[in-house]
Protein backbone atom coordinates (compact mmCIF):
# COMPACT_ATOMS: atom_id res chain seq x y z
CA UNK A 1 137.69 123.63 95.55
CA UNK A 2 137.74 119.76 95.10
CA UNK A 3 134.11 118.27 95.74
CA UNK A 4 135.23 115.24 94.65
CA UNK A 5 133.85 113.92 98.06
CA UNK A 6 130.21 114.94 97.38
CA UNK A 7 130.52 114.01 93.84
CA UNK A 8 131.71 109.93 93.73
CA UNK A 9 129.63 108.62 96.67
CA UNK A 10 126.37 106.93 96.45
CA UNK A 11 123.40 108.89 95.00
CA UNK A 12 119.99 108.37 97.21
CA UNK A 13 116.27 109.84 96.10
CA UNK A 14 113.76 109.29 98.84
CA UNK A 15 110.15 108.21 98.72
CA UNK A 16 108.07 110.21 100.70
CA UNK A 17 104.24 108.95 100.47
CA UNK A 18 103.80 109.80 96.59
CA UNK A 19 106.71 111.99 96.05
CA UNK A 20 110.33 111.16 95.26
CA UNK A 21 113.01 113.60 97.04
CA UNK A 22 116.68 114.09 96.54
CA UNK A 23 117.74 115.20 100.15
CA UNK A 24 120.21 117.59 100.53
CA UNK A 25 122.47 117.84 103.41
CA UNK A 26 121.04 121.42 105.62
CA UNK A 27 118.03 121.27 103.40
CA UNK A 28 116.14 119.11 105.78
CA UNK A 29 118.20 115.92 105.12
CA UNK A 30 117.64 113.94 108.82
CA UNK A 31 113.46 114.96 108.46
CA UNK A 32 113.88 113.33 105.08
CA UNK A 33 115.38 110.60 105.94
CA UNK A 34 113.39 109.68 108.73
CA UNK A 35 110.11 109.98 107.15
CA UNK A 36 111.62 107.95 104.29
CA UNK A 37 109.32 104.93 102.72
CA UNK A 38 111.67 103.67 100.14
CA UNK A 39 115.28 104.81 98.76
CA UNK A 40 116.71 104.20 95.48
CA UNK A 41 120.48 104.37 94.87
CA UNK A 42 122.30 105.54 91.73
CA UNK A 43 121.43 103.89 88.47
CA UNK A 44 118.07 102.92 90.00
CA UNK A 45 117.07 106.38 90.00
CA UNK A 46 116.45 106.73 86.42
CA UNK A 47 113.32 104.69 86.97
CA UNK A 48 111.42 107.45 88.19
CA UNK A 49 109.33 110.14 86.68
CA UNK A 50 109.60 113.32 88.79
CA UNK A 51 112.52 114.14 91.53
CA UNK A 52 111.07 116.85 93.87
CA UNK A 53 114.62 118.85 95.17
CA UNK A 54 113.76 121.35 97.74
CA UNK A 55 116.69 124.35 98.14
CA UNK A 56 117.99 126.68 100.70
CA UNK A 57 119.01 129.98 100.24
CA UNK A 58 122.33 129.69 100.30
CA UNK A 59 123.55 132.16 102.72
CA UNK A 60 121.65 131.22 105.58
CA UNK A 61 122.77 127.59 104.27
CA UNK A 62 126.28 128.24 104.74
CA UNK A 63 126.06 130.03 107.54
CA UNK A 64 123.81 126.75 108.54
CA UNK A 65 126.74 124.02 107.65
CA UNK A 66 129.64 126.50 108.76
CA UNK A 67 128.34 126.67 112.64
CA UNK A 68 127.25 122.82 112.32
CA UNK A 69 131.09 121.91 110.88
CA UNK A 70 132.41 124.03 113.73
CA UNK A 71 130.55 122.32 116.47
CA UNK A 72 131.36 118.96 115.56
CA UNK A 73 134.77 119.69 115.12
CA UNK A 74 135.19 121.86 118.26
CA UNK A 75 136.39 125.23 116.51
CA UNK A 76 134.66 128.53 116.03
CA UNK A 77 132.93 128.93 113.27
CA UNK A 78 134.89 132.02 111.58
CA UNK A 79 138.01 129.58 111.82
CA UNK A 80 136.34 127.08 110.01
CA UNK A 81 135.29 129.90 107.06
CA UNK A 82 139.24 131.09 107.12
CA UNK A 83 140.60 127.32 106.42
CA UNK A 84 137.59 127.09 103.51
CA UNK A 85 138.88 130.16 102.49
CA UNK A 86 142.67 129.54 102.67
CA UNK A 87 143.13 125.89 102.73
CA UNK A 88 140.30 124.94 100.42
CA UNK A 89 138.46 122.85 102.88
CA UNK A 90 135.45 121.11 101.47
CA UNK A 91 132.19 119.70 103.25
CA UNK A 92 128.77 118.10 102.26
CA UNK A 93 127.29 120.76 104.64
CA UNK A 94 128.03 123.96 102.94
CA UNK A 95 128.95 122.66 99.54
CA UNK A 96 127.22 124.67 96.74
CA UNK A 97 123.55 122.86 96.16
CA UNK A 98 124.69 122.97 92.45
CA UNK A 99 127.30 120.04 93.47
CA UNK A 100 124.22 118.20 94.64
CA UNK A 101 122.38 118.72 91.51
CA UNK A 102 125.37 117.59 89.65
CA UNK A 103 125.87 114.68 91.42
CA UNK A 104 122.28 113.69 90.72
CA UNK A 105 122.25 114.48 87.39
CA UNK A 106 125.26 111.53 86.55
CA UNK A 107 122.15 109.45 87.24
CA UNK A 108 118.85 111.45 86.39
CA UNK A 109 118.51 113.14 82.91
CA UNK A 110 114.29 114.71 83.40
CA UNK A 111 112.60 116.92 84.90
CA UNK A 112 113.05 118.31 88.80
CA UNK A 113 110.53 120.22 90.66
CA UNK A 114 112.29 122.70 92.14
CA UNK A 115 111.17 124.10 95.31
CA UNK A 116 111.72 126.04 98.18
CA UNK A 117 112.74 124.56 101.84
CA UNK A 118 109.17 126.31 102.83
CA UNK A 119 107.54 123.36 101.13
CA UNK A 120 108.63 120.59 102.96
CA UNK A 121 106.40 117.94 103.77
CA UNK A 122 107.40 116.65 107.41
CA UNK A 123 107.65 118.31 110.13
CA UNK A 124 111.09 120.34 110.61
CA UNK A 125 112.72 121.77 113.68
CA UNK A 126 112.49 125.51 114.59
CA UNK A 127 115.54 126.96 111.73
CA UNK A 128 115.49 130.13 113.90
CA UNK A 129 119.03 131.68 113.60
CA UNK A 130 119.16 132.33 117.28
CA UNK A 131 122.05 130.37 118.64
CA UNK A 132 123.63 130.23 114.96
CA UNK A 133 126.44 132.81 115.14
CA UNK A 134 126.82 134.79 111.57
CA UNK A 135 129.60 134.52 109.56
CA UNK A 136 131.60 135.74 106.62
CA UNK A 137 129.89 134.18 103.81
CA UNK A 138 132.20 133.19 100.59
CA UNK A 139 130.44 134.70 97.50
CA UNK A 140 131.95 131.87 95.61
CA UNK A 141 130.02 129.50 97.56
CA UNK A 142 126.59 130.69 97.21
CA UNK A 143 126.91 132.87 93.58
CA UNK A 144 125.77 129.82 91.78
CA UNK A 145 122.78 128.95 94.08
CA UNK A 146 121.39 131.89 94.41
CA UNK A 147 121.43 132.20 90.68
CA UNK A 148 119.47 128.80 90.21
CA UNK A 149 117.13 130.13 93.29
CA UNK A 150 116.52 133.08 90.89
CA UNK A 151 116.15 131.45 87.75
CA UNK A 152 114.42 128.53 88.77
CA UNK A 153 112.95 128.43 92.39
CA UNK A 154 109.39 126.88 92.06
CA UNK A 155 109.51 125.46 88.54
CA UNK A 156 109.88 121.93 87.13
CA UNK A 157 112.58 122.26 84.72
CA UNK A 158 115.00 119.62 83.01
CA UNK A 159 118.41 118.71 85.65
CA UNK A 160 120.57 119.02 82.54
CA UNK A 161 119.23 122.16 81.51
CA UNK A 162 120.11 123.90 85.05
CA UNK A 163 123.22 122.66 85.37
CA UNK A 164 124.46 123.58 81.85
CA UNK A 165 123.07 126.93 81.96
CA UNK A 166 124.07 127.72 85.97
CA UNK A 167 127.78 126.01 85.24
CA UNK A 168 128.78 129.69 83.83
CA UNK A 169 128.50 130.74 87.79
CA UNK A 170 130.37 127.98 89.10
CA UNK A 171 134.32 128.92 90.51
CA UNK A 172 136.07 125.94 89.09
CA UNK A 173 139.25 126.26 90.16
């Protein structure tokens, strides 16, 4: 897979009221950005203290971006999983969580508070998966998050530390 897309664009952290949030796209990414007091981009992100970086689990996450890809693009969903699967196709909406981490971490060496989507701050639509229809889920896309949802769900730990030790179950093909 070639995340190259997720990995070279612009890095954002959030301010919301005291806290500073890394939004993740299907981890409650438009609440986050609309309740958004202040942004800081890239290299201005060292600056702070403490990211907060709330996680999915990542089945119902890809099962999340897979239907939302498939709307917007007018297919059904289980097409959409076969050209991931056999033509490699990439998205910010069901790209492993590690990516995000990874791409934060090119600007943010400390500590992350790790937490689960059940923390969120703002108010967040109804995630009821009524309307969301299932799909095959690609063990190579969610292997490495649920590891890092296992390992470190609910803990403040150091970026570099999780993505060094979680790398071993990336698929880097």
């Amino acid at each position: 897979m070639d995340w190259n897309n997720l990995i070279t664009t612009d890095c954002e952290i959030i301010r919301i009221d005291k806290d500073w949030v890394y939004p993740i796209f299907k981890n409650g990414w438009n609440g986050f950005r609309r309740a958004k007091k202040e942004s800081k981009f890239n290299e201005q992100i060292n600056d702070v203290d403490m990211i907060n970086i709330y996680l999915r689990h990542p089945v119902s996450r890809f099962v999340s971006g897979v239907n939302k890809y498939a709307q917007m693009h007018k297919l059904k969903p289980e097409d959409v999983v076969d050209k991931i699967e056999q033509e490699g196709l990439t998205n910010r909406h069901w790209a492993p969580q590690w990516y995000w981490l990874l791409h934060l971490s090119k600007y943010y060496k400390k500590d992350v508070k790790l937490l689960p989507m059940s923390a969120i701050p703002h108010n967040r639509k109804d995630k009821s998966p009524y309307g969301k229809k299932l799909v095959r889920v690609l063990e190579d896309h969610i292997g490495v998050d649920l590891y890092i949802m296992n390992n470190y769900l609910n803990s403040t730990v150091n970026l570099e530390d999780v993505i060094k030790d979680s790398r071993k179950c990336i698929a880097l093909d």
